[in-house]
Protein backbone atom coordinates (compact mmCIF):
# COMPACT_ATOMS: atom_id res chain seq x y z
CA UNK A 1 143.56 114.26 200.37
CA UNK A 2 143.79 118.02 198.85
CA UNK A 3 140.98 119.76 198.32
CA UNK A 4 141.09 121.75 194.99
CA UNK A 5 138.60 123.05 192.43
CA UNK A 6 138.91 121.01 189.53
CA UNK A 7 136.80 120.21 186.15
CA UNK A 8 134.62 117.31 185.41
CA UNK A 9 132.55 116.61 182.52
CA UNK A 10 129.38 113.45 183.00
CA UNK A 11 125.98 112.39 180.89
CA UNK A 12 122.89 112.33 182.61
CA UNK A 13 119.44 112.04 181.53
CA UNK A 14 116.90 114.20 182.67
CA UNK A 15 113.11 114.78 182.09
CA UNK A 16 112.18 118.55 181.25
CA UNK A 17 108.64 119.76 181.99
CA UNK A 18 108.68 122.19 179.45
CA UNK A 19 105.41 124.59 179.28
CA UNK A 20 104.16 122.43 175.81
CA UNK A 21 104.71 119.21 178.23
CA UNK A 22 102.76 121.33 180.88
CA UNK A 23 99.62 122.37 178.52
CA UNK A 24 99.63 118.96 177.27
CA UNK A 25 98.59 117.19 181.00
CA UNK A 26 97.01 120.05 182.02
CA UNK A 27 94.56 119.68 179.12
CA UNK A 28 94.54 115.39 179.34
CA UNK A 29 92.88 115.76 183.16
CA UNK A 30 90.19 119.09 182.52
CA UNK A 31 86.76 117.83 181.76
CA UNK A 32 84.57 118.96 178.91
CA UNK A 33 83.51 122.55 181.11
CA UNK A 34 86.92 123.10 182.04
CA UNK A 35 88.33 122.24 178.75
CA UNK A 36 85.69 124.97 177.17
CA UNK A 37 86.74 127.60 179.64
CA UNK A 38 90.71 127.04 178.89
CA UNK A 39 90.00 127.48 175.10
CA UNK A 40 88.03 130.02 175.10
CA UNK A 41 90.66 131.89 176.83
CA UNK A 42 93.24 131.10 174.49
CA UNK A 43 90.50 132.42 171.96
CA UNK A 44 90.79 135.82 173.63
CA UNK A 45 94.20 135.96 173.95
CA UNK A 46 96.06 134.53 170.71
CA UNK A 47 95.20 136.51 167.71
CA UNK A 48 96.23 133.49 165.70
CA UNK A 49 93.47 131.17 166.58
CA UNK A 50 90.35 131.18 165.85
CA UNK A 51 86.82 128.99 166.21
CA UNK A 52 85.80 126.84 163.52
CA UNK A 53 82.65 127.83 162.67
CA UNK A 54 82.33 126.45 158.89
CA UNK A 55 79.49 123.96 158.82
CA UNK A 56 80.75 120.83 157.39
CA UNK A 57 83.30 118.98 155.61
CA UNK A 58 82.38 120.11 151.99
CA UNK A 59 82.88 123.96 153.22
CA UNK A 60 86.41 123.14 155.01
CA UNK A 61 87.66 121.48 151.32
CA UNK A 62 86.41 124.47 149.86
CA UNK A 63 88.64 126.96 151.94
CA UNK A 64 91.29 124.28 151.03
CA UNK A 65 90.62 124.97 147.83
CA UNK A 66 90.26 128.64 148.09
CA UNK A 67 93.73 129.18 150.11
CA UNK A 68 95.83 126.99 147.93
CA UNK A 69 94.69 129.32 145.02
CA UNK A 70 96.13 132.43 146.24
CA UNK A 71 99.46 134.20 146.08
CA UNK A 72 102.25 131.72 146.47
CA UNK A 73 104.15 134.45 147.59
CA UNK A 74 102.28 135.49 150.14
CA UNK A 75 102.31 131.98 151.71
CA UNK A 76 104.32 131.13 154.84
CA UNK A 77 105.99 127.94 156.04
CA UNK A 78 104.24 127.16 159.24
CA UNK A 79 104.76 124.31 161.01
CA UNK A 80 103.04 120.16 160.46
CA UNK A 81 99.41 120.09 162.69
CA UNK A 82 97.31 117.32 162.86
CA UNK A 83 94.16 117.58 160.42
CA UNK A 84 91.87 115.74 162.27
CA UNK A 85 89.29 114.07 162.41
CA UNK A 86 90.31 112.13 165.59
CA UNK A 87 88.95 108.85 163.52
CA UNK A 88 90.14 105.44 164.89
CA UNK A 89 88.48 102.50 162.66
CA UNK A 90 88.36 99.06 165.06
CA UNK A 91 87.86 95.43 163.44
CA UNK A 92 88.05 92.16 164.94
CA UNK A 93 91.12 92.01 162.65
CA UNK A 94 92.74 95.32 162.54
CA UNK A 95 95.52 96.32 162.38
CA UNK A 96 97.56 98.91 163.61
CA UNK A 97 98.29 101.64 161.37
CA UNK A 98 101.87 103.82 161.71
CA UNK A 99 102.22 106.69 163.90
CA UNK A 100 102.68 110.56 162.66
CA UNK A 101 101.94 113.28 161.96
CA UNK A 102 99.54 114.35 159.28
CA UNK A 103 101.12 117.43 157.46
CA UNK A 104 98.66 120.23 155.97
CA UNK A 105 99.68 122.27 152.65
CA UNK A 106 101.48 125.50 154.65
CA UNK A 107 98.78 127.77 153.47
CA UNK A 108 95.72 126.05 154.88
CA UNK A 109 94.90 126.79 158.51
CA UNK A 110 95.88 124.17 161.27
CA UNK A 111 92.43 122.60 162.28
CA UNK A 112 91.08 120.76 165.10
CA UNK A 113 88.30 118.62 164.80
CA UNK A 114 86.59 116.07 167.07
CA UNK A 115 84.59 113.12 165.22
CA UNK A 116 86.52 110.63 166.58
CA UNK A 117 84.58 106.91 165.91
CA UNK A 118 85.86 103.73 167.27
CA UNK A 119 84.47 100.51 166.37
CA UNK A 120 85.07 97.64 169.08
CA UNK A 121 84.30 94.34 169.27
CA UNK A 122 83.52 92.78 172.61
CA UNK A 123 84.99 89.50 171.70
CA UNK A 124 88.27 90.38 169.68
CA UNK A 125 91.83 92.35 170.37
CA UNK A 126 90.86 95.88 169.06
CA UNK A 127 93.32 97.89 167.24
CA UNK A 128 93.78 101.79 167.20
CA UNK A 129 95.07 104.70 164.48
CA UNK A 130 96.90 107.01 166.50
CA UNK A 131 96.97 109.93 164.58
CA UNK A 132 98.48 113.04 165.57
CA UNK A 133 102.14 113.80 166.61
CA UNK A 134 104.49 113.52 169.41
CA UNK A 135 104.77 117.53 169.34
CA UNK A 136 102.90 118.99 172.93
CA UNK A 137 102.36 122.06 174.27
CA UNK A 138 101.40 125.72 173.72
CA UNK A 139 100.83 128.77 177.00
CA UNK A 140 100.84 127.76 180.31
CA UNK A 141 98.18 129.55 182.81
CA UNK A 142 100.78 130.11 185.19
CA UNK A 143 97.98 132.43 187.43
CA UNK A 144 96.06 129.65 188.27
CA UNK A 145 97.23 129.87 192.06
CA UNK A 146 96.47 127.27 195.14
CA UNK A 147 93.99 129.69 196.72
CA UNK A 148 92.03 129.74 193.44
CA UNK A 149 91.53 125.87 193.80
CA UNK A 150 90.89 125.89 197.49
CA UNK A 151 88.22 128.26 196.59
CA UNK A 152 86.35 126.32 193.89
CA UNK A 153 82.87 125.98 194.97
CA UNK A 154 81.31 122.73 196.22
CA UNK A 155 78.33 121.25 194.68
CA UNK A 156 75.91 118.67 195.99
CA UNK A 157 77.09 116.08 193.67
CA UNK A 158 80.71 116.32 194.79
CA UNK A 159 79.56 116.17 198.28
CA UNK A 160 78.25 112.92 197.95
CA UNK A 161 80.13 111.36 195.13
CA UNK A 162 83.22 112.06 198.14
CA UNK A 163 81.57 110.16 200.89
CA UNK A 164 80.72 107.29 198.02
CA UNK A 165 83.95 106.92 197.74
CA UNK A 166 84.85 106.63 200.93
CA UNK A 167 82.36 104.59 202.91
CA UNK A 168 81.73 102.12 199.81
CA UNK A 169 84.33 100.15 198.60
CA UNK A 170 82.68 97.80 196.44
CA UNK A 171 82.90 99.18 192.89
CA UNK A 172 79.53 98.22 191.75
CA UNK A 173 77.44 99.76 194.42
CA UNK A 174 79.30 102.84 193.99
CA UNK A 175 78.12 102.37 190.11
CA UNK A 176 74.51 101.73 191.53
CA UNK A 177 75.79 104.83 194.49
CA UNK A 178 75.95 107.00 191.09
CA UNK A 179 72.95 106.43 189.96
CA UNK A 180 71.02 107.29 193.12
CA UNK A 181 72.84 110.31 193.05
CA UNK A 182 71.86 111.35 189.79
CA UNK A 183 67.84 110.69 190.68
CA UNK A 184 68.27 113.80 193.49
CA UNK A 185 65.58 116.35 192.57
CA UNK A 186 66.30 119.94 193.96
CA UNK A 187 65.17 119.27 197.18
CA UNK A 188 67.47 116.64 197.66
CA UNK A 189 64.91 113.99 197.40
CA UNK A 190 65.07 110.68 195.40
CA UNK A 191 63.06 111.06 192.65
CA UNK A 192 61.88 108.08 190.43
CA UNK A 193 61.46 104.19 191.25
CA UNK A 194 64.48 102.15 192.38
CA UNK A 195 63.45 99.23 189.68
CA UNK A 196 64.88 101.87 187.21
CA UNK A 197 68.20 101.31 188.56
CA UNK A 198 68.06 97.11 188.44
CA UNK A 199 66.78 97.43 184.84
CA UNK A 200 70.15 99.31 183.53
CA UNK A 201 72.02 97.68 185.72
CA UNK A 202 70.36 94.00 185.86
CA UNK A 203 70.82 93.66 189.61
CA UNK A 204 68.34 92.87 192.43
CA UNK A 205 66.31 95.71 194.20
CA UNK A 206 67.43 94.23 197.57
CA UNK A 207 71.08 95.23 196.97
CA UNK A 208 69.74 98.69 196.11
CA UNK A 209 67.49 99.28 198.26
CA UNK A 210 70.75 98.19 200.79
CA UNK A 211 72.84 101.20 199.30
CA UNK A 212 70.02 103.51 199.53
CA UNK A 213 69.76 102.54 202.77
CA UNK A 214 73.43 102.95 203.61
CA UNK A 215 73.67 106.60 201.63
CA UNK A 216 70.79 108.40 203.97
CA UNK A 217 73.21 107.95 206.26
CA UNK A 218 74.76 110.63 204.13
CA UNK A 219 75.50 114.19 204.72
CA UNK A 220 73.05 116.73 204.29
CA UNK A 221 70.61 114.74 206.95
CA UNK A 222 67.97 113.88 204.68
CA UNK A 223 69.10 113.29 201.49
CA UNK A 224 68.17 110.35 199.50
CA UNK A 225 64.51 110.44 201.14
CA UNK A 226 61.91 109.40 199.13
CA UNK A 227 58.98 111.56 201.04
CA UNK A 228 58.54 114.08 203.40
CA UNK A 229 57.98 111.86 206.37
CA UNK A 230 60.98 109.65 205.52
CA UNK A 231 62.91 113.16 205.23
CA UNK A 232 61.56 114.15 208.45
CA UNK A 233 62.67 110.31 210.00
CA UNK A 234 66.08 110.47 208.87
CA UNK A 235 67.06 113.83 210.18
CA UNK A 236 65.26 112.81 213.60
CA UNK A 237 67.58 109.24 213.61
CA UNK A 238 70.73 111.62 213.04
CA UNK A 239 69.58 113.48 216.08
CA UNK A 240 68.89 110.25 217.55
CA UNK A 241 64.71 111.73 218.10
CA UNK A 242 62.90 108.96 216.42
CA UNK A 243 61.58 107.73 219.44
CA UNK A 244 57.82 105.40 218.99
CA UNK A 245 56.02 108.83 219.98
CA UNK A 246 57.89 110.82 217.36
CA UNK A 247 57.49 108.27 214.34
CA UNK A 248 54.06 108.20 215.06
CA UNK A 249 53.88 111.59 214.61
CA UNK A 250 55.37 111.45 211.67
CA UNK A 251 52.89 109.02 210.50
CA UNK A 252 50.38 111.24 211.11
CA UNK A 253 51.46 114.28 209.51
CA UNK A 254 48.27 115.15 207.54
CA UNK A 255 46.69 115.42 211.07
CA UNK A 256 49.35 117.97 212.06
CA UNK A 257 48.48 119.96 208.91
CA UNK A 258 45.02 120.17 210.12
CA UNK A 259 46.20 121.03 213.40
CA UNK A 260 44.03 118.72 214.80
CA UNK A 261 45.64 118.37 218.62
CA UNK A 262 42.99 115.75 220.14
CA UNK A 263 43.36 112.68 217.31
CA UNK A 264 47.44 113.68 217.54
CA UNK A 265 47.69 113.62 221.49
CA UNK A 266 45.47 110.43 220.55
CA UNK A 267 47.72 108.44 218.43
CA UNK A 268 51.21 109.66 219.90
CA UNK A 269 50.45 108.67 223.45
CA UNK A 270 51.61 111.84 224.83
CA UNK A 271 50.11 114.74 226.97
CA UNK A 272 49.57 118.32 225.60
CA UNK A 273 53.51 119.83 226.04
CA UNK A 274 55.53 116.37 225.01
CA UNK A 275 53.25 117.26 221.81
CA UNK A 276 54.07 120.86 221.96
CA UNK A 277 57.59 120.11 221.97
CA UNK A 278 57.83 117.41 219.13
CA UNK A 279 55.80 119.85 217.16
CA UNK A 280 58.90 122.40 217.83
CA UNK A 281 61.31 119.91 216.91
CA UNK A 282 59.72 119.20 213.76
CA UNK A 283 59.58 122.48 212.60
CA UNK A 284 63.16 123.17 213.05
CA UNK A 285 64.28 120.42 210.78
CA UNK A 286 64.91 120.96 206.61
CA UNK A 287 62.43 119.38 204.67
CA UNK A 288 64.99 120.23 201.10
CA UNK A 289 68.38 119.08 202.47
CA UNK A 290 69.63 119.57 199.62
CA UNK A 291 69.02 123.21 199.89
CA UNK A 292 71.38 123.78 201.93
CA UNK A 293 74.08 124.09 198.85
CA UNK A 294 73.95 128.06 197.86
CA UNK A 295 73.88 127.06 194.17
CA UNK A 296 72.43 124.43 191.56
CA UNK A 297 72.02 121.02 193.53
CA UNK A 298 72.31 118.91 190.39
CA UNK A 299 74.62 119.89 187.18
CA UNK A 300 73.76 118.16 183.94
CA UNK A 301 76.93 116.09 183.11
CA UNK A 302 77.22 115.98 179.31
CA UNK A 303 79.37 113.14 178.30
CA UNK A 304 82.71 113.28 177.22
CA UNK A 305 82.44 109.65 175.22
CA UNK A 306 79.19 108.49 173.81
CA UNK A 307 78.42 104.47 173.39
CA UNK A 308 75.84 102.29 171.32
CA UNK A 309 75.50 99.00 170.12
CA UNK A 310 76.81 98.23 167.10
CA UNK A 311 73.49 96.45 164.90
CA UNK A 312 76.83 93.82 163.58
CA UNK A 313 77.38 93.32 166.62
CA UNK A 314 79.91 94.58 169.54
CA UNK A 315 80.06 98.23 170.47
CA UNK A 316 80.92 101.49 168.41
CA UNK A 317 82.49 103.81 170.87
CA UNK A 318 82.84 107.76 169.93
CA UNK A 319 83.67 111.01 170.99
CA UNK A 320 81.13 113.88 171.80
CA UNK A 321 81.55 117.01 169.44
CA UNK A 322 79.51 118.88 171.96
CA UNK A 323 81.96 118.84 174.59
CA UNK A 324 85.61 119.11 172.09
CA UNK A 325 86.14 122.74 171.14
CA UNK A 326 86.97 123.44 166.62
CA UNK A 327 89.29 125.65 166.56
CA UNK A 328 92.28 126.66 163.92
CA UNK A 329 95.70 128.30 163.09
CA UNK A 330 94.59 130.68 160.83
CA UNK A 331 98.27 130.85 158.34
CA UNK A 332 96.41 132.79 155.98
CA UNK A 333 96.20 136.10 158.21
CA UNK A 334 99.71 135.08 159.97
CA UNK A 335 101.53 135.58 156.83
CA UNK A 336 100.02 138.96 156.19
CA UNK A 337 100.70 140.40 159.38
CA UNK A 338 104.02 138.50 159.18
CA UNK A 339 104.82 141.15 156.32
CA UNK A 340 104.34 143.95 157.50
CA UNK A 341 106.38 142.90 161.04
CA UNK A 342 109.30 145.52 161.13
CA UNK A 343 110.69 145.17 164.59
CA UNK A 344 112.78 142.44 165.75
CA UNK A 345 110.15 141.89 168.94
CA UNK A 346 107.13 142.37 166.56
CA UNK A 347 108.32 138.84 165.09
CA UNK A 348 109.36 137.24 167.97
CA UNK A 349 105.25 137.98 169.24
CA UNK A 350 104.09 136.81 166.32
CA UNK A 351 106.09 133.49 166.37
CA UNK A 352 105.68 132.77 169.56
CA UNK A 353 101.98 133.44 169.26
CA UNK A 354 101.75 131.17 165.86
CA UNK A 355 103.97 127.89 167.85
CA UNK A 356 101.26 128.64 170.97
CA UNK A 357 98.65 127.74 168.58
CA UNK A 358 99.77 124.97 166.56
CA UNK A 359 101.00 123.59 170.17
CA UNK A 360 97.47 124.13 171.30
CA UNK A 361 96.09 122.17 168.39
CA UNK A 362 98.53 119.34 168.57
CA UNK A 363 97.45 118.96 172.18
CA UNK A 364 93.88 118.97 171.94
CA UNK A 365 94.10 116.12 169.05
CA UNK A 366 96.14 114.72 171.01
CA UNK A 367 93.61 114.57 174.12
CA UNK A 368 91.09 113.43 171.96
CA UNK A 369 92.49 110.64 170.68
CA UNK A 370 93.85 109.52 174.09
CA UNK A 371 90.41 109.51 175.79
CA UNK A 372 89.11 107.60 172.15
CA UNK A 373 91.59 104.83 173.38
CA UNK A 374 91.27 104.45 177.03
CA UNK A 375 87.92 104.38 176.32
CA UNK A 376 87.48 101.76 173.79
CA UNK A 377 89.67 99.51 175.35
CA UNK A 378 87.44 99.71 178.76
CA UNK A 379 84.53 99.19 176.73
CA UNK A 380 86.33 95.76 175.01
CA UNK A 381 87.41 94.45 178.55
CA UNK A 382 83.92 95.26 179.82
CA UNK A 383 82.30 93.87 177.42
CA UNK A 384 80.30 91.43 180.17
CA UNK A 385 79.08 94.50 182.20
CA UNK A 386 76.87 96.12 179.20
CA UNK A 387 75.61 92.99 178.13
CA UNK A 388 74.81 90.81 181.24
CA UNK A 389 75.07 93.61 183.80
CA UNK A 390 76.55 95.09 187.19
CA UNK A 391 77.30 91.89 188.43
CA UNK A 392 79.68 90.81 185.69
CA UNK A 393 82.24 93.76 185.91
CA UNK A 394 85.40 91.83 185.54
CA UNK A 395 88.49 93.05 187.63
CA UNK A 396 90.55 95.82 185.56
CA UNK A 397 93.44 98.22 186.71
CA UNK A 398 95.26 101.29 185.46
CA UNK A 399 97.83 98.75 184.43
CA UNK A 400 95.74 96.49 181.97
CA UNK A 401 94.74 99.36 179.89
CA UNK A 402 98.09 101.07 179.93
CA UNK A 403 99.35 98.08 178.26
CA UNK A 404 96.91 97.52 175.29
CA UNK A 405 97.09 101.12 174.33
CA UNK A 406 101.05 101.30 175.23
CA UNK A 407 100.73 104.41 177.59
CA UNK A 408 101.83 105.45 181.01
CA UNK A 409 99.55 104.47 183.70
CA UNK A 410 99.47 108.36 185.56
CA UNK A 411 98.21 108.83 181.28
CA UNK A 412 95.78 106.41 181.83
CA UNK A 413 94.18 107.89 185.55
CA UNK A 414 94.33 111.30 183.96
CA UNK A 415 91.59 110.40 181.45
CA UNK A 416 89.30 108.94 183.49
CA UNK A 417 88.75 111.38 186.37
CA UNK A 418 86.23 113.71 185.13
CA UNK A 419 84.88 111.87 182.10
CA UNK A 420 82.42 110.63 181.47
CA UNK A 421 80.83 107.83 179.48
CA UNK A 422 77.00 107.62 178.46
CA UNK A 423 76.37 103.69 177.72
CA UNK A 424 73.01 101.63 177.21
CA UNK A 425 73.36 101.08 180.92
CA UNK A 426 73.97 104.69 182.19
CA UNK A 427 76.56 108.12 182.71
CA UNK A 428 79.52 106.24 184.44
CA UNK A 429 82.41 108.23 185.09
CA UNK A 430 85.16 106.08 183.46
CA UNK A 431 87.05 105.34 186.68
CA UNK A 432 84.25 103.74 187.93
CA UNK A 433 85.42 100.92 185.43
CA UNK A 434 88.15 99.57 187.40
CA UNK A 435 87.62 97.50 190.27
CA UNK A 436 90.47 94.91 191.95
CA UNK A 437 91.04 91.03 191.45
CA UNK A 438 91.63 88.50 193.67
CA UNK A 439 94.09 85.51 192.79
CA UNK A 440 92.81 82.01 191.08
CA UNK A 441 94.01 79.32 193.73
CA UNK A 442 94.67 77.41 190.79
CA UNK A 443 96.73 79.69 188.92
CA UNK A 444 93.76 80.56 186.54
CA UNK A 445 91.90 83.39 185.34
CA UNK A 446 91.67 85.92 188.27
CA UNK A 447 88.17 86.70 190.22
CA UNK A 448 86.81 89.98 190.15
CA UNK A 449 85.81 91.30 193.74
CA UNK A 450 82.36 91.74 193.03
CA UNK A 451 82.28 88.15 192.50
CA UNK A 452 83.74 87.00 195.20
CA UNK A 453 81.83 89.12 197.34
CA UNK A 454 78.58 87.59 195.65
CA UNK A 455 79.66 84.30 196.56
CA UNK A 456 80.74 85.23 200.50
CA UNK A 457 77.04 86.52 201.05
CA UNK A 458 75.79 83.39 198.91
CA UNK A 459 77.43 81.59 201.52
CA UNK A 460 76.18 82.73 204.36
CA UNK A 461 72.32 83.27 203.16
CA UNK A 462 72.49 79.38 202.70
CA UNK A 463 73.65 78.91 206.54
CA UNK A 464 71.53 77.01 209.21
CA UNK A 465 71.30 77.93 212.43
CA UNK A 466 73.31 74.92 213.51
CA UNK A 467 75.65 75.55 210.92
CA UNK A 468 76.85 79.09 211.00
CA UNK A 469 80.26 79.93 208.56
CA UNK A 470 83.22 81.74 210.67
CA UNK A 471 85.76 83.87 208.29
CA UNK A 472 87.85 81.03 208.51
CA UNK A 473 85.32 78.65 207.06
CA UNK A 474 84.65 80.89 204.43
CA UNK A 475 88.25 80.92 203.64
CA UNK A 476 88.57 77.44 203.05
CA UNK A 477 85.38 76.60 200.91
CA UNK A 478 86.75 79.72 198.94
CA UNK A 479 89.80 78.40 198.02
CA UNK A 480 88.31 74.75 197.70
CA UNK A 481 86.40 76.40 194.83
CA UNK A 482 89.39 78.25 193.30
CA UNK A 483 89.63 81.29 195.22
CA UNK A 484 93.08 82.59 196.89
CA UNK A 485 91.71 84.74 199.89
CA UNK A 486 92.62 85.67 203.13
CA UNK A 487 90.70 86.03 206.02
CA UNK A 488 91.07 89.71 206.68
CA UNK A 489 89.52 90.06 203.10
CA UNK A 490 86.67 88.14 203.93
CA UNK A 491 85.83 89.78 207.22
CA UNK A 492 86.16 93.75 205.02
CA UNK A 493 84.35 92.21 202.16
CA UNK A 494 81.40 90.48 204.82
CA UNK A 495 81.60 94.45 206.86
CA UNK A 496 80.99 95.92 203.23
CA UNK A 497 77.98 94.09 202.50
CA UNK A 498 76.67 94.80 206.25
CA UNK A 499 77.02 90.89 207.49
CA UNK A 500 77.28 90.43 211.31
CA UNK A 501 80.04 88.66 212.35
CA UNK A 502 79.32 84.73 212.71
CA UNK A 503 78.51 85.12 217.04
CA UNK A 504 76.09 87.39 216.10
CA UNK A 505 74.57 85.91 213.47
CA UNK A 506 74.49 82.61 214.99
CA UNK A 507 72.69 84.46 218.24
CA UNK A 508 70.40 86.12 215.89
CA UNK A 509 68.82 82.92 214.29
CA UNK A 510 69.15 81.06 217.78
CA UNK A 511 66.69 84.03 219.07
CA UNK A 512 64.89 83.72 215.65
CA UNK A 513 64.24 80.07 216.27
């Protein structure tokens, strides 16, 4: 066959990651502080936007008012922006209402506002306005380089919300994992009574006090003590120290205080320089773990979605005005600096700076009402978990709320890393909302994991000493009851909730007995 250079024309379909596409998933993933800081760049750098600082409602229909009084003539064409408010009305009945934009009169300013209010009903299929239009975008901050990230600075809560996530898998102890980490004082200890974690979460102190148990295992050594000596204790365990002579002298601390050597020599059982050394040892450890972070140990998170009962019952789910930024395209003082424009690059600035704007506003409306969605329709397929507690957190995915709302899933896991939620039960970050299912053996309803997992250690607290489960008897009196599980999943789920395998346990109780 020749080769020769020839022509050929074909169709193909492409996806374009324009900069507006950019801005518009750059701003779906930042949380509220990040969001802030972006803003208040653009703020500083686009002499077309501007803060909304006017007060209320009444004063924003009276610069209506005011603008669409002036000079016709002096009025530009600007592009449609979305007017806000980010306002989703839910009923048991709703319906949904068409999509769109909402076009402004050209000579009012472009305005974002967040007062988004969302209605849901824990029993009924919710229904959502999605206002704003299909139009994303605005500057890209193309300096944010890789070195910049790797250089973000750690803090304490990070730390530990990272090795949460790795050694627990069970989604509601890394809910109850949260909350311990949120009781951290300064100094890294635990501050406040565990029984304030099973009253918003209605589960049993045992299965706390578990976690708790698990997490001092943490890194700093130390964290998550409750006192100095226990501080003291773990950090000695980690160094594997905590011999009888040591936690003795740890029980004795006051008498260390008051230096008194003959009572101490007394009660640890040890001559003068086994003393001496301990002592040493002691004082080399950190009694404020958490201390060793150069910075703030414990951020306030303000929440990006704010939850309350509804007194008619169900939930009314909104969005924080703290944390979404006013701003607005101000046409008024584009068209007068439009005028006066005389150079071909002068208006190219100028409408390139005016489409960065309204691009910016389309995409923050946009955000909002996104987040407003994904989390209403967590709230209506949690309904269970804020009403009976931890233990009835029904299996969810990306998937199942991608569906309802009709968006893409990598949509969906944008919103809920870094957001968070504050509900009658606690600040959950929304992710912490999904957990995985395991299959109905009878082709029904699926079981969440935390479930199953309750019933597996049911099981086995229940067990006699002559009658000790294996994995594969715990298999079959699963799916007996419904349950489609294999044994590998029961042996990760029984290693998850610390259970010895069935030799050991059975030795255990034999000794016991």
């Amino acid at each position: 066959m020749a080769l020769s250079p020839r022509l050929e024309l074909r169709l193909s379909q492409s996806l374009v990651m324009t900069p507006q596409l950019q801005q518009a998933i750059k701003l779906l993933q930042l949380s509220s502080l990040e969001l802030a800081s972006y803003v208040e760049t653009e703020l500083e750098q686009n002499p077309l936007l501007e803060r909304d600082e006017r007060e209320n409602d009444n004063q924003r229909e009276a610069d209506r008012e005011t603008v669409a009084e002036s000079d016709p003539a002096e009025q530009l064409e600007a592009p449609d922006a979305p007017e806000g408010p980010d306002t989703a009305d839910l009923t048991g009945a709703g319906t949904m209402p068409s999509d769109g934009d909402s076009p402004l009169d050209a000579d009012f300013e472009n305005v974002y506002e967040a007062d988004g209010v969302v209605d849901v009903s824990g029993e009924s299929q919710t229904a959502f306005a999605d206002a704003g239009g299909s139009s994303l975008g605005g500057s890209f901050d193309r300096e944010q380089s890789f070195e910049s990230a790797l250089s973000k600075e750690l803090t304490l809560r990070d730390h530990l919300t990272e090795q949460l996530n790795v050694d627990i898998e069970d989604p509601v102890d890394r809910m109850i994992g949260v909350h311990l980490i949120d009781m951290l004082d300064e100094s890294g200890w635990l501050a406040g009574e565990l029984s304030g974690i099973t009253d918003a979460l209605n589960c049993e102190l045992s299965r706390v006090e578990a976690l708790l148990e698990t997490m001092q295992h943490f890194d700093p050594p130390g964290i998550f003590a409750r006192d100095l000596r226990e501080c003291l204790a773990l950090q000695l365990r980690e160094k594997d120290r905590l011999d009888p002579a040591m936690a003795a002298l740890l029980e004795n601390l006051d008498l260390l205080a008051k230096q008194d050597i003959k009572n101490l020599l007394k009660a640890c059982q040890v001559d003068a320089d086994d003393l001496a050394d301990m002592v040493n040892e002691i004082r080399a450890l950190n009694p404020k773990p958490a201390l060793t972070f150069d910075h703030e140990v414990a951020q306030a998170i303000i929440p990006d979605i704010l939850m309350r009962p509804n007194p008619d019952g169900g939930w009314i789910v909104e969005l924080n005005p703290d944390t979404l930024p006013r701003v607005l395209v101000n046409n008024t003082y584009y068209a007068e600096v439009s005028k006066d424009a005389q150079t071909k690059e002068d208006k190219e600035y100028l409408a390139e700076r005016f489409q960065s704007a309204s691009w910016l506003v389309k995409s923050l409306d946009q955000r909002a009402n996104t987040i407003l969605k994904v989390a209403s329709e967590l709230v209506r397929q949690q309904h269970s978990f804020f009403v009976q507690g931890v233990e009835h957190l029904r299996p969810l995915v990306l998937r199942d709320i991608a569906e309802v709302i009709e968006m893409h899933e990598s949509t969906v896991s944008r919103v809920t890393t870094n957001k968070y939620m504050a509900t009658p039960r606690g600040l959950f970050e929304l992710k912490y909302f999904f957990t995985s299912a395991i299959a109905s053996a009878s082709g029904g309803e699926a079981h969440s994991a935390e479930s199953v997992r309750h019933r597996i250690k049911a099981l086995i607290d229940d067990e006699s000493a002559d009658s000790v489960f294996s994995d594969d008897r715990i298999v079959e009196i699963l799916r007996d009851s419904g349950i489609d599980i294999a044994r590998r999943t029961v042996a990760k789920y029984r290693e998850t909730l610390n259970i010895p395998s069935s030799i050991q346990r059975k030795r255990m109780k034999a000794q016991a007995l």
